[in-house]
C-alpha atoms as a PDB file:
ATOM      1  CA  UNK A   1     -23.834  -9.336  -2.224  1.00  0.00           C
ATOM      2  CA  UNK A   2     -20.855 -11.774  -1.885  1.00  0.00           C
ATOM      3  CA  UNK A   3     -18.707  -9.311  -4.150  1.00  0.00           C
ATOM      4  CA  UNK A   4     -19.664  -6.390  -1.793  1.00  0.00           C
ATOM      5  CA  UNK A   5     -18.653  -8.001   1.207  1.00  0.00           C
ATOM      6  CA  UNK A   6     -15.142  -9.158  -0.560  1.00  0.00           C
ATOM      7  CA  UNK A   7     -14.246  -5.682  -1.337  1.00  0.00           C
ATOM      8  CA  UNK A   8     -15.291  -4.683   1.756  1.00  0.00           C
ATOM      9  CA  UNK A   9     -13.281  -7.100   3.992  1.00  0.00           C
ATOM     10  CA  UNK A  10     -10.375  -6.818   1.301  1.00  0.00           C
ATOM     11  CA  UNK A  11      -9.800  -2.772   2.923  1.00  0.00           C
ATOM     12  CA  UNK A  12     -10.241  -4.058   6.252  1.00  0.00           C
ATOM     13  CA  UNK A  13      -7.373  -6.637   5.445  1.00  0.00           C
ATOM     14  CA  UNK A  14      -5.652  -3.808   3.510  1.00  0.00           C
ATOM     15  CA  UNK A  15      -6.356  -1.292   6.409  1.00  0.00           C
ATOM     16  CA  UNK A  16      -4.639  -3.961   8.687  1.00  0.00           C
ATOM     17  CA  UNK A  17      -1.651  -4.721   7.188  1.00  0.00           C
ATOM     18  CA  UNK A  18      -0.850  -1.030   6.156  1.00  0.00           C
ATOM     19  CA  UNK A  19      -0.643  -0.824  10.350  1.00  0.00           C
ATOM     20  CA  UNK A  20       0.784  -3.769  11.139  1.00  0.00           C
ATOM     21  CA  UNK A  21       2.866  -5.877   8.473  1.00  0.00           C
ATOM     22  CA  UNK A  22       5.983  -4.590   7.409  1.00  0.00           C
ATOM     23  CA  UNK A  23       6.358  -6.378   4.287  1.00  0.00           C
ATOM     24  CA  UNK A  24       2.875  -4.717   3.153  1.00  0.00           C
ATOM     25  CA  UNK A  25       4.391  -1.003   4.613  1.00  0.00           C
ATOM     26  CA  UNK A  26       7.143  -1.782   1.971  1.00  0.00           C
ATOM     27  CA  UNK A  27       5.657  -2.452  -0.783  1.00  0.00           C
ATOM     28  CA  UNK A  28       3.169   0.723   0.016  1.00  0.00           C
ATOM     29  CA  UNK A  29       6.193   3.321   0.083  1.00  0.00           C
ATOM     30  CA  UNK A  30       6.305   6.421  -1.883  1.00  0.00           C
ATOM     31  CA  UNK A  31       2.722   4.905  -3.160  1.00  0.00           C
ATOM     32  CA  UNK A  32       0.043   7.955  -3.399  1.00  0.00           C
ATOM     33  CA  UNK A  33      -2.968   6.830  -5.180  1.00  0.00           C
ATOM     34  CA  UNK A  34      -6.492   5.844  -5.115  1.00  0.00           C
ATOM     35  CA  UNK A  35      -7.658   2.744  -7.217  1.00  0.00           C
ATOM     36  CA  UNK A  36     -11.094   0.991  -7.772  1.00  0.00           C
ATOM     37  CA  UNK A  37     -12.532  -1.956  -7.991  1.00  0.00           C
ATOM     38  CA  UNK A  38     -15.957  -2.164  -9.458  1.00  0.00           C
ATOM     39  CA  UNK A  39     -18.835  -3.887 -11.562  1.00  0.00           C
ATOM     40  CA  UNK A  40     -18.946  -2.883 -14.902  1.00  0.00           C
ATOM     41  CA  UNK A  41     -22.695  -1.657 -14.981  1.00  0.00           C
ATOM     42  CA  UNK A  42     -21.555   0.848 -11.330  1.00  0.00           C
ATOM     43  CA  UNK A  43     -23.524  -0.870  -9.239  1.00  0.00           C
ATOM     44  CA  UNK A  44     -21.010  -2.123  -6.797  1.00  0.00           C
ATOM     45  CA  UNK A  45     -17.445  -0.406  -6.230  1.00  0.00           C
ATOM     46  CA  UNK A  46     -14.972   0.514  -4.022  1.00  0.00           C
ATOM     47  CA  UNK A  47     -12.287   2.376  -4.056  1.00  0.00           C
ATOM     48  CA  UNK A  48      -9.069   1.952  -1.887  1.00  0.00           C
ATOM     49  CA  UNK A  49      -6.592   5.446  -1.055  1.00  0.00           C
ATOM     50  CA  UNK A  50      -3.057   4.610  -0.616  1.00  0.00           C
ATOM     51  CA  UNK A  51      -0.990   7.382   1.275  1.00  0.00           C
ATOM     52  CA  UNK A  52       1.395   7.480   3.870  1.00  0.00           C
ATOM     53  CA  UNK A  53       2.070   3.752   3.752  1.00  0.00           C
ATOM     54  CA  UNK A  54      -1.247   3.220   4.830  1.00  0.00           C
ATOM     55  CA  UNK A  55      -4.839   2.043   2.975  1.00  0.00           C
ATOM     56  CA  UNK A  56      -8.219   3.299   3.800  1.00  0.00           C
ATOM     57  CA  UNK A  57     -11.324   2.262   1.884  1.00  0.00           C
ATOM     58  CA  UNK A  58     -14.682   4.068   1.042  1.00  0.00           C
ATOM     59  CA  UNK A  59     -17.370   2.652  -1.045  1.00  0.00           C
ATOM     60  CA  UNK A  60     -18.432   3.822  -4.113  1.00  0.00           C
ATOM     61  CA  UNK A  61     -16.665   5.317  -6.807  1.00  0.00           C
ATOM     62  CA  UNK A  62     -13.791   8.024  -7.385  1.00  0.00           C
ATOM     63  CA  UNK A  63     -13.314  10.578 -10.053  1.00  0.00           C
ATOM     64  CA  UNK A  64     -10.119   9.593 -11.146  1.00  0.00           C
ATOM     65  CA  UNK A  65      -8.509   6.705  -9.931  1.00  0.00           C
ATOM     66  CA  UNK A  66      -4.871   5.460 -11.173  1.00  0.00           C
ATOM     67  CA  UNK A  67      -6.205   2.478 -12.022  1.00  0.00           C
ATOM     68  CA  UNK A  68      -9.854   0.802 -11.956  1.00  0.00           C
ATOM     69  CA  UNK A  69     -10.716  -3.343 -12.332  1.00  0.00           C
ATOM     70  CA  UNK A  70     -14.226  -3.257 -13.158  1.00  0.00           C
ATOM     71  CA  UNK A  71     -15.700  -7.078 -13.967  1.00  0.00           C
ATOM     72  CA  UNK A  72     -18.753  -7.944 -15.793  1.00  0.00           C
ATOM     73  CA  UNK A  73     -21.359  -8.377 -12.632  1.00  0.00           C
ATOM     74  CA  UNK A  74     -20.883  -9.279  -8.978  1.00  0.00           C
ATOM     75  CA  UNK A  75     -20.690 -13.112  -9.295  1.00  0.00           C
ATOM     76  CA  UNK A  76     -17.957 -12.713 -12.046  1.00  0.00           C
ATOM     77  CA  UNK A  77     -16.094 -10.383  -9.480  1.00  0.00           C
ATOM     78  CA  UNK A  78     -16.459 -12.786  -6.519  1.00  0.00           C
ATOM     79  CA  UNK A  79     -15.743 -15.952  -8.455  1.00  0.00           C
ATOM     80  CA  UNK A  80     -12.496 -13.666  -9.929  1.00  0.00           C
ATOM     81  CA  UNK A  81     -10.796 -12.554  -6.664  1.00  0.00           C
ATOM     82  CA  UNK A  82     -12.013 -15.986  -4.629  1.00  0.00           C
ATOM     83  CA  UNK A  83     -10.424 -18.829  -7.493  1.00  0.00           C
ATOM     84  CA  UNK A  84      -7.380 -20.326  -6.185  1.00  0.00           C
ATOM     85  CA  UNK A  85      -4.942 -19.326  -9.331  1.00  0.00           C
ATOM     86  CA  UNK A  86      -6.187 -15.533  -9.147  1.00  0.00           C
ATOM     87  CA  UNK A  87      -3.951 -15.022 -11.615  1.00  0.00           C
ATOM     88  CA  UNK A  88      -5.177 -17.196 -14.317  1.00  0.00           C
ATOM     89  CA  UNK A  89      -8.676 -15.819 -13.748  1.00  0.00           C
ATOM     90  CA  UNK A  90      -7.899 -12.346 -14.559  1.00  0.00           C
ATOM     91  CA  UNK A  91      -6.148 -13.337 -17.765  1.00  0.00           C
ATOM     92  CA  UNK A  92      -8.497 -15.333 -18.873  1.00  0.00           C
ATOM     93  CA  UNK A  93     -11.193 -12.853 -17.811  1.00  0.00           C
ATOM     94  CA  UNK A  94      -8.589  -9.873 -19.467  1.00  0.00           C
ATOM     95  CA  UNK A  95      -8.769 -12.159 -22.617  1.00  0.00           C
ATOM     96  CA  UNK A  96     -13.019 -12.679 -22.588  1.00  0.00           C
ATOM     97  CA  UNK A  97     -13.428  -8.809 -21.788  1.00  0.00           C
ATOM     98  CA  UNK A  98     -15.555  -9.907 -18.931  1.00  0.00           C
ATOM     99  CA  UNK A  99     -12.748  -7.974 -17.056  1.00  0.00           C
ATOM    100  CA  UNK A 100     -11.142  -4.259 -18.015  1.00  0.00           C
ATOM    101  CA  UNK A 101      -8.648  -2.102 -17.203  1.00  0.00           C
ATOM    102  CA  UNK A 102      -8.581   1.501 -16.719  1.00  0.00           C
ATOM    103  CA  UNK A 103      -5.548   3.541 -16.032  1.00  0.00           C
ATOM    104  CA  UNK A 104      -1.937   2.187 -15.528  1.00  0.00           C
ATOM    105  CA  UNK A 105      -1.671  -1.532 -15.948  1.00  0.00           C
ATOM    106  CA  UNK A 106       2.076  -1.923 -13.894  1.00  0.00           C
ATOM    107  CA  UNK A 107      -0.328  -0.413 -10.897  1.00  0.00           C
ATOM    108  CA  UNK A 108      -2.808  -3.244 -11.383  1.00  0.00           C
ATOM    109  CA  UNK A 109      -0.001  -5.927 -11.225  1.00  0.00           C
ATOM    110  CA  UNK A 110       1.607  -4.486  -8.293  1.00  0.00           C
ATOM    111  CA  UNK A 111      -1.816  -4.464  -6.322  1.00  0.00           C
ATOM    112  CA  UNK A 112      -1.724  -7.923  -7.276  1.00  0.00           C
ATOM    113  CA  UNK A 113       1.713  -8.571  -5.859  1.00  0.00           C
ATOM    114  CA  UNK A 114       0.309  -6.629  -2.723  1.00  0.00           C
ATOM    115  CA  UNK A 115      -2.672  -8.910  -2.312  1.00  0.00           C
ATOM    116  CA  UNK A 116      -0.180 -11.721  -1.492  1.00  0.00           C
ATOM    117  CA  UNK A 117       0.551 -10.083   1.714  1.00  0.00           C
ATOM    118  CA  UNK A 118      -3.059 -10.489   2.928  1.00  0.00           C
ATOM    119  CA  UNK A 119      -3.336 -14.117   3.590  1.00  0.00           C
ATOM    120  CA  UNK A 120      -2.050 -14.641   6.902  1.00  0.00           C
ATOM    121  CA  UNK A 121       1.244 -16.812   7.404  1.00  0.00           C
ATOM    122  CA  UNK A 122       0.878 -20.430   8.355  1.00  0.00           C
ATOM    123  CA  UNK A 123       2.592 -21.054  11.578  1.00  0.00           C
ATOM    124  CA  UNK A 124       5.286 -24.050  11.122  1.00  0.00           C
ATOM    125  CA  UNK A 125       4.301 -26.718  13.889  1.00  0.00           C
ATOM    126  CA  UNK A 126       5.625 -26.377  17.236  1.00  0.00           C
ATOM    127  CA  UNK A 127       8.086 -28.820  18.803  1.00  0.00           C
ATOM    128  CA  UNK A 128       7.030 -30.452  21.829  1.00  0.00           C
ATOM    129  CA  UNK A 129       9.570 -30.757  24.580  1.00  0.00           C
ATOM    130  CA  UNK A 130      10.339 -34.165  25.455  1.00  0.00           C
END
């Protein structure tokens, strides 16, 4: 259920950003594709449809996505995208085949790269007039 509601509120995030942040817009142009994230036994996935600098998300599966993350069962997903060095966890999770790759791999690493947009910026502390 927890790995549901991440990929959920990971295209409202996406769906956000591709409106309002600029440095996301960037890093969506000339992008036309639809990737998926999923469990490997189908029971939970989502896919995501970049076009027109913009992301919309739809549960469920696609036909033919550019590129597809599926990991080994919900918990293993959650526990994946939440763990504070992401990256680690997918290499390590790469390595253990709890975690595979379909499609293009550079399109995996740049929707990594674009996940780093999502977190939103920490304002630096005001300065009170004196």
């Amino acid at each position: 259920m927890k790995f549901r509601f991440l990929l959920w509120m990971l295209g409202r995030l996406m769906a956000k950003a591709s409106r309002e942040n600029p440095e996301f817009q960037q890093q969506l142009a000339g992008k036309d594709l639809v990737f998926q994230l999923h469990t490997l036994d189908g029971r939970i996935a989502r896919h995501f449809i970049v076009r027109d600098q913009r992301v919309v998300s739809k549960r469920g599966t696609t036909s033919a996505p550019a590129f597809a993350i599926g990991f080994k069962d919900g918990a293993y997903g959650f526990a994946t995208m939440s763990a504070k060095n992401k990256q680690l966890a997918f290499m390590q999770g790469i390595q253990s085949k709890d975690i595979q790759i379909q499609g293009n791999p550079a399109l995996v690493i740049w929707f990594q790269g674009l996940t780093k947009h999502l977190m939103p910026k920490k304002k630096s502390p005001e300065k009170k007039a004196a």
